[in-house]
PDB file of N, CA and C in Angstrom:
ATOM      1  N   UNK A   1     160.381 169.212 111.838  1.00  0.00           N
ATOM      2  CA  UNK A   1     159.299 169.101 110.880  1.00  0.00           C
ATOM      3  C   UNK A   1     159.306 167.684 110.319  1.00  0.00           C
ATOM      4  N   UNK A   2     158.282 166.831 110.985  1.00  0.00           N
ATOM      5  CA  UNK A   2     158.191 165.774 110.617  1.00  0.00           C
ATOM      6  C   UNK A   2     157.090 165.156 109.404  1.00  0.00           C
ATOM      7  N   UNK A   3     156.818 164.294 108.918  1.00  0.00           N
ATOM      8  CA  UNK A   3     155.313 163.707 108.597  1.00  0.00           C
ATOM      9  C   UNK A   3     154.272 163.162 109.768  1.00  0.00           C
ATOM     10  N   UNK A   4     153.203 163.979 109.032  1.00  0.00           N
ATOM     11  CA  UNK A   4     152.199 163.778 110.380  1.00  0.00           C
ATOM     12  C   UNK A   4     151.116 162.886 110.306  1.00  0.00           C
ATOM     13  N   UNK A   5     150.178 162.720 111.124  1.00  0.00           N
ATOM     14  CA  UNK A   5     149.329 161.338 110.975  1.00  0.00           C
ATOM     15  C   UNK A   5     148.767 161.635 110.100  1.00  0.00           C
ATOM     16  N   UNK A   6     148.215 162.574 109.092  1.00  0.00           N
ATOM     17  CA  UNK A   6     147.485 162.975 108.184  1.00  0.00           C
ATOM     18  C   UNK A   6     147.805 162.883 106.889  1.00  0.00           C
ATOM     19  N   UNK A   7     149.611 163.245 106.632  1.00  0.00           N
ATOM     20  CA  UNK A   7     150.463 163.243 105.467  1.00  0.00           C
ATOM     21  C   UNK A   7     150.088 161.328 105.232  1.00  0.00           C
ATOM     22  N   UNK A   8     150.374 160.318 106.593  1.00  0.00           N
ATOM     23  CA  UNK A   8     151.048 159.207 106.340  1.00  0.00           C
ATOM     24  C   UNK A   8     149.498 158.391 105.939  1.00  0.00           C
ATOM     25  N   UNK A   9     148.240 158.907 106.385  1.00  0.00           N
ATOM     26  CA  UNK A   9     146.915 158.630 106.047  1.00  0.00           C
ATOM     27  C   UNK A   9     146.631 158.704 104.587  1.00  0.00           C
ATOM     28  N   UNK A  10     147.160 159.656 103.967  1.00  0.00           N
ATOM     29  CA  UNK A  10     146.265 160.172 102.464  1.00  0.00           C
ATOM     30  C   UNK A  10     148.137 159.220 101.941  1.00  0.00           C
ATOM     31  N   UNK A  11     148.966 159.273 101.955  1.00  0.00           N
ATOM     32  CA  UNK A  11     149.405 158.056 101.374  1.00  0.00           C
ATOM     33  C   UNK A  11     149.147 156.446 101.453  1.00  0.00           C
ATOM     34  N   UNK A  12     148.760 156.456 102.383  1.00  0.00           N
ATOM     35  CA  UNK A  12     148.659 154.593 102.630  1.00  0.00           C
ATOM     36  C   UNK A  12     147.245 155.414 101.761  1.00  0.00           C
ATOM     37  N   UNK A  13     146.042 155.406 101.761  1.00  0.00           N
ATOM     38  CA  UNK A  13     145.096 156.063 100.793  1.00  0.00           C
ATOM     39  C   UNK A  13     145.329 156.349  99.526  1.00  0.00           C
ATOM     40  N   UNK A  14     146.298 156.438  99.353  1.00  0.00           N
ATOM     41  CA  UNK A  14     146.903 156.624  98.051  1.00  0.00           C
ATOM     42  C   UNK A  14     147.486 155.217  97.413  1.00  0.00           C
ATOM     43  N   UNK A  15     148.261 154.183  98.288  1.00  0.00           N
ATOM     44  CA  UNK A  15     148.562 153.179  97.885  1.00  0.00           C
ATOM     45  C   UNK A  15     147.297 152.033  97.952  1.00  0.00           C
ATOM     46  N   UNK A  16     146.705 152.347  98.700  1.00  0.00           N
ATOM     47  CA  UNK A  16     145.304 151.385  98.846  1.00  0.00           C
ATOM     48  C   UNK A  16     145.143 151.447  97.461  1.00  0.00           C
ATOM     49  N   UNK A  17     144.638 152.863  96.783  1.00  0.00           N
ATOM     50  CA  UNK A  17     143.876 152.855  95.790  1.00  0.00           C
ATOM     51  C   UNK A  17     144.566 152.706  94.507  1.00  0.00           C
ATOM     52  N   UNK A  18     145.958 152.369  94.534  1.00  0.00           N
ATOM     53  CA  UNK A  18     146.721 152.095  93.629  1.00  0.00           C
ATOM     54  C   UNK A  18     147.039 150.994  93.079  1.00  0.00           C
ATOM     55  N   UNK A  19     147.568 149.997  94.088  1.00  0.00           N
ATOM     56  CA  UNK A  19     147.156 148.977  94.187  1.00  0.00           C
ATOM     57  C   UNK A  19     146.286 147.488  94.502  1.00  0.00           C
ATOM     58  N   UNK A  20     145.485 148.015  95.410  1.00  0.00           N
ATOM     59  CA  UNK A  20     144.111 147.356  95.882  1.00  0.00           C
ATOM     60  C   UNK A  20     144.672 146.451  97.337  1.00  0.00           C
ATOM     61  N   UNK A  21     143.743 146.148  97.627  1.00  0.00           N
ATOM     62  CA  UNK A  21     144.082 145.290  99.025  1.00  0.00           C
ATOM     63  C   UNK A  21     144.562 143.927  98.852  1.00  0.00           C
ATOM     64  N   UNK A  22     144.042 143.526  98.034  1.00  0.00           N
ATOM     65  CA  UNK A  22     144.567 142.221  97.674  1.00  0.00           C
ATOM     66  C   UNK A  22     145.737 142.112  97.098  1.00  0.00           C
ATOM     67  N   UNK A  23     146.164 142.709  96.393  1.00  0.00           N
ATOM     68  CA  UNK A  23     147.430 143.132  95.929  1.00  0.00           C
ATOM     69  C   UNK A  23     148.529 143.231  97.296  1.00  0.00           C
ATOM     70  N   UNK A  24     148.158 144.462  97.865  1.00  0.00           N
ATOM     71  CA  UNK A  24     148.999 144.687  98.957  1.00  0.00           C
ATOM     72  C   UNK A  24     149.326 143.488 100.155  1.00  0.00           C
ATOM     73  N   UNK A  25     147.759 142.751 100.411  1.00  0.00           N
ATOM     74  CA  UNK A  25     148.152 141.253 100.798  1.00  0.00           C
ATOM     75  C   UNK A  25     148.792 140.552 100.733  1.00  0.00           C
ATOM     76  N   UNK A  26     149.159 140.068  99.630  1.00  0.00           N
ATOM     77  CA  UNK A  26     149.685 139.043  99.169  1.00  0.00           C
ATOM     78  C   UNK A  26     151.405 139.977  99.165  1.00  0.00           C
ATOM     79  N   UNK A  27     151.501 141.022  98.968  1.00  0.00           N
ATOM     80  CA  UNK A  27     153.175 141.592  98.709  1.00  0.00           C
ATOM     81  C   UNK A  27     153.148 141.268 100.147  1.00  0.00           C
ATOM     82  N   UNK A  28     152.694 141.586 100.924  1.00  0.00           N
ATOM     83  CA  UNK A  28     152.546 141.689 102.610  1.00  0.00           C
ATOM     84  C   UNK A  28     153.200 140.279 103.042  1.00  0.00           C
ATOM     85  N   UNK A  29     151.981 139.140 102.609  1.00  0.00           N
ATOM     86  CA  UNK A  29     152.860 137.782 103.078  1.00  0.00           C
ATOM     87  C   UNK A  29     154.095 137.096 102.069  1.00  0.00           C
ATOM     88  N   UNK A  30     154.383 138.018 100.702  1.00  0.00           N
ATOM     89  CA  UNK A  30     155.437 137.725  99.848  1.00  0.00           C
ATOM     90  C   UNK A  30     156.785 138.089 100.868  1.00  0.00           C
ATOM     91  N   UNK A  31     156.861 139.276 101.290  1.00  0.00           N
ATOM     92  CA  UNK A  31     157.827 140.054 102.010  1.00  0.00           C
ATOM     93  C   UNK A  31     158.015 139.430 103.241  1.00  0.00           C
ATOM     94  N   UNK A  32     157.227 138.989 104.526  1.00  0.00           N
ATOM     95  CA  UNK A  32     156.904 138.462 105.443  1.00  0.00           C
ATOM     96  C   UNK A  32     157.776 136.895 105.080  1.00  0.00           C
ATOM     97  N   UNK A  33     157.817 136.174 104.032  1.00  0.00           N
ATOM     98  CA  UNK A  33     158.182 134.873 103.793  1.00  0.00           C
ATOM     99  C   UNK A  33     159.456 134.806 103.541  1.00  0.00           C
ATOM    100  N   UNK A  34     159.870 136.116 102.767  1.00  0.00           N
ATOM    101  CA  UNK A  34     161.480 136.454 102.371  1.00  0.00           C
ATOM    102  C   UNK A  34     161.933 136.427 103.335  1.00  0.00           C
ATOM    103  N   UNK A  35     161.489 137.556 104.874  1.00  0.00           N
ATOM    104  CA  UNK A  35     162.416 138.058 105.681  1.00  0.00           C
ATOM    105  C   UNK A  35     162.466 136.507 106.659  1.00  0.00           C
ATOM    106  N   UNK A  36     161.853 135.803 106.845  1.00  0.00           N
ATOM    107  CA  UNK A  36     161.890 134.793 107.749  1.00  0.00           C
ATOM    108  C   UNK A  36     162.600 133.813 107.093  1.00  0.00           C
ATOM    109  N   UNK A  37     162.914 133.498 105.370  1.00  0.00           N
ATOM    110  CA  UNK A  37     164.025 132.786 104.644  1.00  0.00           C
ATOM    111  C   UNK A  37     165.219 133.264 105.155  1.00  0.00           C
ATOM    112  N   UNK A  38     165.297 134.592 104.695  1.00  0.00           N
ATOM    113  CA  UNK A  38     166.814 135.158 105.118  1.00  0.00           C
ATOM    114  C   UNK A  38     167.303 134.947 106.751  1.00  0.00           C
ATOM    115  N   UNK A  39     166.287 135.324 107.362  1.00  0.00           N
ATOM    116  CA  UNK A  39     166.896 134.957 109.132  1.00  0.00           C
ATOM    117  C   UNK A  39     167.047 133.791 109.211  1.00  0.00           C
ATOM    118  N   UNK A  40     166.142 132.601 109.047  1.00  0.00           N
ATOM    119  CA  UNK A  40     166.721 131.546 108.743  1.00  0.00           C
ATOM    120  C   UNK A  40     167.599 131.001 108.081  1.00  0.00           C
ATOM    121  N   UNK A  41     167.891 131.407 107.237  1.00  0.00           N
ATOM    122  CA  UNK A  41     169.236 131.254 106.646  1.00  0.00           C
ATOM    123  C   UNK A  41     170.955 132.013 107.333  1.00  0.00           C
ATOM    124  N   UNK A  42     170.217 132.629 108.129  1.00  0.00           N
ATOM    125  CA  UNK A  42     171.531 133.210 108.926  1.00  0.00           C
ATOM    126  C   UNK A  42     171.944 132.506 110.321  1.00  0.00           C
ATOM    127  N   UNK A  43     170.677 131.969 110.984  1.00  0.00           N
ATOM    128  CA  UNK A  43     170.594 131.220 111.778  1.00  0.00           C
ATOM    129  C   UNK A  43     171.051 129.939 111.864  1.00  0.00           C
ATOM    130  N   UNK A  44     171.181 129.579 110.380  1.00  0.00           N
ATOM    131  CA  UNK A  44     172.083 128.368 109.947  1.00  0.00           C
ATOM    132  C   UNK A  44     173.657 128.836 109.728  1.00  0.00           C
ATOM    133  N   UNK A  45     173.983 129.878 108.942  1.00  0.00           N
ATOM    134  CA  UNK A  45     174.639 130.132 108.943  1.00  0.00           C
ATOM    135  C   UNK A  45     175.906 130.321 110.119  1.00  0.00           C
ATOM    136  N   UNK A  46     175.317 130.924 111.415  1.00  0.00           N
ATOM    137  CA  UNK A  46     176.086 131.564 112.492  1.00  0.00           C
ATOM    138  C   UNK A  46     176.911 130.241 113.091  1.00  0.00           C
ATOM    139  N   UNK A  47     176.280 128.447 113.419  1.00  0.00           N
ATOM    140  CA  UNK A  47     177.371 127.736 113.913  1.00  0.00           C
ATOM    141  C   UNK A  47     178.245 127.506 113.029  1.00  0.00           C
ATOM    142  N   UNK A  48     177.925 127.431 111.722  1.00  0.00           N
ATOM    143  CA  UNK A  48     178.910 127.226 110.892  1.00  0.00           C
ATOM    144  C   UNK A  48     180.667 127.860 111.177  1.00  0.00           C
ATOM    145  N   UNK A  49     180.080 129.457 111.100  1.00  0.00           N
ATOM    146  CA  UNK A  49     180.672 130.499 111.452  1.00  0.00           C
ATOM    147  C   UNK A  49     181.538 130.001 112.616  1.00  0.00           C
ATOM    148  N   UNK A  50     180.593 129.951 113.860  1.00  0.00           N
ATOM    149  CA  UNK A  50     181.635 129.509 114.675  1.00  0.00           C
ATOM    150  C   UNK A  50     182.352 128.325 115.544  1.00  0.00           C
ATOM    151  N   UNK A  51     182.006 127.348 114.279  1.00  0.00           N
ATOM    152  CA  UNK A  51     183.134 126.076 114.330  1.00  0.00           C
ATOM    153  C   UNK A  51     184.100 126.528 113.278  1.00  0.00           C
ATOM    154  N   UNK A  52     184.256 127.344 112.977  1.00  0.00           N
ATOM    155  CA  UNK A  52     185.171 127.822 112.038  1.00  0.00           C
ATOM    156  C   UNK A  52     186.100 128.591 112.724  1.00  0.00           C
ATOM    157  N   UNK A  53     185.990 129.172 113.359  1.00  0.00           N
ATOM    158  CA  UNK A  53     186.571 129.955 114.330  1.00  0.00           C
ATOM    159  C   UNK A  53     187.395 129.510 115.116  1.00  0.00           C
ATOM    160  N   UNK A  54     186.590 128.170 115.731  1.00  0.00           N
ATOM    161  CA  UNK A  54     187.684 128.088 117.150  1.00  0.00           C
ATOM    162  C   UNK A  54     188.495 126.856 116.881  1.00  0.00           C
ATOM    163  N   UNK A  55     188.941 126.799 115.158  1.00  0.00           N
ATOM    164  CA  UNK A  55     190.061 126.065 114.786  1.00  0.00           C
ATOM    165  C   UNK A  55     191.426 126.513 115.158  1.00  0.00           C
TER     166      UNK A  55
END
């Protein structure tokens, strides 16, 4: 017993109208900007890592 296309419809419907589209936009490319900081930041992180290592 899962959620079905109908349950996951009248919620996103529910958040549309809660917060508006523009709203949700902008969290959309807020979130989108974080996750590509953090990978980038790990991506820096990892040679660090392993010149550290093969002391």
């Amino acid at each position: 017993m899962g959620i079905g296309i109908w349950q996951l419809l009248i919620l996103l419907l529910i958040v549309v109208m809660l917060f508006g589209t523009r709203r949700l936009r902008s969290l959309g490319s807020d979130l989108g900007g974080a996750i590509s900081g953090f990978r980038r930041a790990l991506n820096e992180a990892e040679p660090e890592r392993e010149g550290s290592e093969r002391r």
